[in-house]
N, C-alpha and C. Protein backbone atom coordinates (compact mmCIF):
# COMPACT_ATOMS: atom_id res chain seq x y z
N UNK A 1 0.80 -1.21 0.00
CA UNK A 1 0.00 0.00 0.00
C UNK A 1 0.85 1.27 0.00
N UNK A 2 1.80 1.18 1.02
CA UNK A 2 2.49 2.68 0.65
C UNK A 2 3.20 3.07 -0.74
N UNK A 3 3.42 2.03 -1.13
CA UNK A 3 4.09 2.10 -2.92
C UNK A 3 2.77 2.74 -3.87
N UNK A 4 1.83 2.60 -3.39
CA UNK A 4 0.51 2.23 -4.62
C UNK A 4 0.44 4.63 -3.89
N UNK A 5 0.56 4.62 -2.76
CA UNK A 5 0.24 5.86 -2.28
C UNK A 5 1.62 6.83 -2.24
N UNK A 6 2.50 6.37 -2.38
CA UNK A 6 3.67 7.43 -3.24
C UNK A 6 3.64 7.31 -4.65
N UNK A 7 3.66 6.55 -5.13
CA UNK A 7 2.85 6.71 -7.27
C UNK A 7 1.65 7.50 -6.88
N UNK A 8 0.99 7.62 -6.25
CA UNK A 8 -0.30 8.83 -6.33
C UNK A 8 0.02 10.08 -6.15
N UNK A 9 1.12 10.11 -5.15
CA UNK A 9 1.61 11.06 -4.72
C UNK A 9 2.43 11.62 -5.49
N UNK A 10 3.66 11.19 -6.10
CA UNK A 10 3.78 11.63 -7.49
C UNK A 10 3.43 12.09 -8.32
N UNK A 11 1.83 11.30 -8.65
CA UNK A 11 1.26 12.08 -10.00
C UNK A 11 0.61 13.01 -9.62
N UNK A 12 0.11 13.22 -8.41
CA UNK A 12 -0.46 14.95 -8.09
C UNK A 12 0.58 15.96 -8.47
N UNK A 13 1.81 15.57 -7.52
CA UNK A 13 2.65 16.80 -7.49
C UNK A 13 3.17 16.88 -9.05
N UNK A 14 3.42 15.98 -9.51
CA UNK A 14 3.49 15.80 -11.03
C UNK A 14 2.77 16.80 -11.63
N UNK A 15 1.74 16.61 -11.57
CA UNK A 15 0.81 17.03 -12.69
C UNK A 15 0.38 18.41 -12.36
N UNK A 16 0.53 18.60 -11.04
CA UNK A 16 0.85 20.32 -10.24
C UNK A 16 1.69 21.39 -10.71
N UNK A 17 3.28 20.40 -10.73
CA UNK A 17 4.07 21.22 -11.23
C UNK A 17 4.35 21.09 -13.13
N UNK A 18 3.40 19.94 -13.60
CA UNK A 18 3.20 20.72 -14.76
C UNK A 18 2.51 21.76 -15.78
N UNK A 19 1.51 21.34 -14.25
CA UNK A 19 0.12 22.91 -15.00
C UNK A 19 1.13 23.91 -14.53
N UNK A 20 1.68 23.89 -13.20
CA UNK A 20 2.84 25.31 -13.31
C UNK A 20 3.14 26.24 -14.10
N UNK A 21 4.00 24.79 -14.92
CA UNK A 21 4.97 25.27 -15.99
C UNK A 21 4.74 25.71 -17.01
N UNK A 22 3.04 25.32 -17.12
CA UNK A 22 2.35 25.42 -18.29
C UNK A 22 1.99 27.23 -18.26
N UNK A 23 1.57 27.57 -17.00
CA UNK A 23 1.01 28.60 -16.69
C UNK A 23 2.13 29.87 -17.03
N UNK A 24 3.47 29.36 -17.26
CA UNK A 24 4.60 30.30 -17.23
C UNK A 24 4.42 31.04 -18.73
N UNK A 25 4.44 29.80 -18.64
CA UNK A 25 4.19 30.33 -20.84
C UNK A 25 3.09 30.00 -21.45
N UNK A 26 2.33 30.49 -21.56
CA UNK A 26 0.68 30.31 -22.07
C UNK A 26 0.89 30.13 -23.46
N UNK A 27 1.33 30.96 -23.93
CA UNK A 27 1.42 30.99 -25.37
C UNK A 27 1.81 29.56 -26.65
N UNK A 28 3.02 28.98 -25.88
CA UNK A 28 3.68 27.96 -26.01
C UNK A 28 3.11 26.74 -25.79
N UNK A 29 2.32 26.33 -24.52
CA UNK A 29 1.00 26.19 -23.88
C UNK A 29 -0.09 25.51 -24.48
N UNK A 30 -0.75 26.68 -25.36
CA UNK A 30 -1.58 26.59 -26.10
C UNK A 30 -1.30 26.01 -27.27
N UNK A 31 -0.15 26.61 -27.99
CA UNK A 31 -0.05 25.94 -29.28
C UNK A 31 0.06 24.64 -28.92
N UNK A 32 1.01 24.34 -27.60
CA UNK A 32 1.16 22.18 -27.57
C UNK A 32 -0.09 21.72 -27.35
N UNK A 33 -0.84 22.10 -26.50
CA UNK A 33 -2.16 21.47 -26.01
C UNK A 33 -3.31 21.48 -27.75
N UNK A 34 -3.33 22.38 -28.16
CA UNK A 34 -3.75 22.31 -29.37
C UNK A 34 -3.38 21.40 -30.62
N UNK A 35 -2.03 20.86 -30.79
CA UNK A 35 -1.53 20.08 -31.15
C UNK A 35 -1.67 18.67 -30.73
N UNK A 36 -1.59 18.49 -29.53
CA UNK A 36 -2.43 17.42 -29.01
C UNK A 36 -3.66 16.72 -29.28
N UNK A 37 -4.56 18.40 -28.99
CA UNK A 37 -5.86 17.80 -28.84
C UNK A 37 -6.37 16.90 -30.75
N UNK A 38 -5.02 17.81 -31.69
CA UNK A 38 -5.45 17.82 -33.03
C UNK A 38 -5.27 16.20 -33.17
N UNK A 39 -4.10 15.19 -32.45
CA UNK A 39 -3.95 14.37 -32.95
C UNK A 39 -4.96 13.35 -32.13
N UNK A 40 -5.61 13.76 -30.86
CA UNK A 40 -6.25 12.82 -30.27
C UNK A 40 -7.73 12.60 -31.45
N UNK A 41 -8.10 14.22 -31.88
CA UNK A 41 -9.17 13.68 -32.83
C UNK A 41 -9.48 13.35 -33.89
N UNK A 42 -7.70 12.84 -34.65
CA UNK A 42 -7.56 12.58 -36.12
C UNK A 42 -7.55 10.86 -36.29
N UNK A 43 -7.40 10.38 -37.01
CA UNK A 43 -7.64 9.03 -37.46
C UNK A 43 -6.49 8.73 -37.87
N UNK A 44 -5.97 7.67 -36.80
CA UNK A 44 -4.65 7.05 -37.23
C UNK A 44 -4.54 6.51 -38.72
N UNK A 45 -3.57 6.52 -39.22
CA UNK A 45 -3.11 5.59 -40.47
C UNK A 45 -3.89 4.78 -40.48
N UNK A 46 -2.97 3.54 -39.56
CA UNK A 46 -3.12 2.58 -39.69
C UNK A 46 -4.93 1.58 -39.23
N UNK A 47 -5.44 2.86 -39.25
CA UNK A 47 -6.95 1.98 -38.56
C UNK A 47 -7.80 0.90 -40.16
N UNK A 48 -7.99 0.29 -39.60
CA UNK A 48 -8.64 -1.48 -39.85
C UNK A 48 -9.86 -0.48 -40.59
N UNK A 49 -10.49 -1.00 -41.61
CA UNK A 49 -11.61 -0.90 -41.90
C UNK A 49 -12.75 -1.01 -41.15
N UNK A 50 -14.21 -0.16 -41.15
CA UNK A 50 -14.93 -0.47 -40.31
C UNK A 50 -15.00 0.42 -39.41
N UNK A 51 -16.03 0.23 -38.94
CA UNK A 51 -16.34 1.31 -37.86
C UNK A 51 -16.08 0.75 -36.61
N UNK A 52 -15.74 -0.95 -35.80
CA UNK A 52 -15.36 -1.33 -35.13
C UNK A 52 -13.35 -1.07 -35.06
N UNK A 53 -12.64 -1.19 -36.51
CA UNK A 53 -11.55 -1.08 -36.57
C UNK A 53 -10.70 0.45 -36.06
N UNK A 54 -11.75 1.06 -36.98
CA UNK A 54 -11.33 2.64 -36.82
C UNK A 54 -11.47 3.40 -35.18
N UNK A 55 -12.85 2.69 -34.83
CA UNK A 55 -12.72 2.98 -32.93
C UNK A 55 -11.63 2.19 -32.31
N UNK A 56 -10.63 1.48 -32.59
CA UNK A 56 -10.26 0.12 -31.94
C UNK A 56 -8.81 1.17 -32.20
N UNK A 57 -8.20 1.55 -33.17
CA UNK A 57 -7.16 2.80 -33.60
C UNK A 57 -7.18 3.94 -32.63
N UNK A 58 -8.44 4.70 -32.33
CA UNK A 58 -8.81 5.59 -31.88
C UNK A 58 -8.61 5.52 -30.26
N UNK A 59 -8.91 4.37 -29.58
CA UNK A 59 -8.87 4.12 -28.22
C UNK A 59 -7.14 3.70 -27.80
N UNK A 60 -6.62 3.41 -29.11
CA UNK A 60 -5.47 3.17 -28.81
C UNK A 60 -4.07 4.29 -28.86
N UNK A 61 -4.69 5.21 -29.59
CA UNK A 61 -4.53 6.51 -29.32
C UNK A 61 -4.77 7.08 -28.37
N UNK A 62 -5.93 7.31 -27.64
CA UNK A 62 -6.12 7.69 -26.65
C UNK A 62 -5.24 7.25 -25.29
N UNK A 63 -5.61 5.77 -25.28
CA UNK A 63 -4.76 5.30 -24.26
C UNK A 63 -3.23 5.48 -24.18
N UNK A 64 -2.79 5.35 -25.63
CA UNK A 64 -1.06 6.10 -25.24
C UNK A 64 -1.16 7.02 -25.07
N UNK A 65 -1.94 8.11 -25.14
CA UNK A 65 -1.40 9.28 -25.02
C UNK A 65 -1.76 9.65 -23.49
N UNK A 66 -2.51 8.79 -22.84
CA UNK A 66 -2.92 9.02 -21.72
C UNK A 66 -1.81 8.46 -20.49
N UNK A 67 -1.28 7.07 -21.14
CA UNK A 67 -0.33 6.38 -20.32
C UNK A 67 1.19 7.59 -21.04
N UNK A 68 1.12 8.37 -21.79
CA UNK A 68 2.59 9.08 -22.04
C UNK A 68 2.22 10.43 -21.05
N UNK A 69 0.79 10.61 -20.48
CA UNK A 69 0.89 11.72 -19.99
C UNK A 69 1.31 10.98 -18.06
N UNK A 70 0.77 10.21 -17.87
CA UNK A 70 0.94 9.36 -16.67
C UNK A 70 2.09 9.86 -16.36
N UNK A 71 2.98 9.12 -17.18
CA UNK A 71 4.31 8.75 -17.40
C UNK A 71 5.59 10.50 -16.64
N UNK A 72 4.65 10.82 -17.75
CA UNK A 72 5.22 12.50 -17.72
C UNK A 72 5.18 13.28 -16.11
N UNK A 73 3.80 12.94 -16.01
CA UNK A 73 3.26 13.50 -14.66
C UNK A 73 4.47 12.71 -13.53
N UNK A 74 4.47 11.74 -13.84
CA UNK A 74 5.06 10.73 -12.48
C UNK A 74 5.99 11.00 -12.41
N UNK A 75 6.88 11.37 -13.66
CA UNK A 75 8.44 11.65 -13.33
C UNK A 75 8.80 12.63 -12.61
N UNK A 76 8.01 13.74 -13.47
CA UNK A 76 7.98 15.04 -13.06
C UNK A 76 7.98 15.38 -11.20
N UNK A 77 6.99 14.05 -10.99
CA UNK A 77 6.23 13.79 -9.18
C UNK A 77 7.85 13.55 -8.62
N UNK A 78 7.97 12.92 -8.94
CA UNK A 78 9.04 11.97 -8.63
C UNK A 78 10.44 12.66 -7.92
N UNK A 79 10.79 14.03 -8.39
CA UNK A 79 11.77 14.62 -8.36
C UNK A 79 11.48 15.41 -6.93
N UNK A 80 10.33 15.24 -6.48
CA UNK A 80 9.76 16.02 -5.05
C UNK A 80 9.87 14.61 -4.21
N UNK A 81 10.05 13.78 -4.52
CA UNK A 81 9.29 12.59 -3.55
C UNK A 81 10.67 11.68 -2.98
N UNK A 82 11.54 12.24 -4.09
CA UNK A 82 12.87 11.06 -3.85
C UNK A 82 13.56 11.43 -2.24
N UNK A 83 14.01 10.35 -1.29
CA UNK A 83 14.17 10.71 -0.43
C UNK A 83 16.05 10.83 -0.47
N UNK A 84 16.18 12.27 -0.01
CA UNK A 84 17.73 12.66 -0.32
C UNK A 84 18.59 12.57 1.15
């Protein structure tokens, strides 16, 4: 349990100090988050024919980009949490 509650703890402060950073430079900010949002609602290449295939592309998109933001957040957490 305390492992499962420092990874939480991480991704708060994580994700704290990346709205931060975000907040420093708006401008910069915006254009990435916009860029983002462009590829979460475009249609991969590679999607399967079908309207089952093309959602099946789409969720898998989503989910990396969700486990690359995790990822991001945690490290970011991580640098507050390490014990020195």
């Amino acid at each position: 349990m305390p492992e499962t509650l420092q990874t939480v703890f991480s991704l708060s402060l994580g994700a704290a100090y990346k709205s931060f950073e975000m907040m420093k430079s708006p401008s910069d900010s915006i254009s990435t988050m916009l860029s983002e949002m462009k590829e979460l609602f475009s249609m991969p290449k590679d999607a399967a024919e079908g309207l089952k295939g093309k959602a099946e592309a789409v969720a898998g998109v989503w989910m990396s980009k969700g486990m690359d933001l995790m990822e991001t957040c945690k490290t970011a957490g991580e640098k507050f949490t390490e014990a020195k």
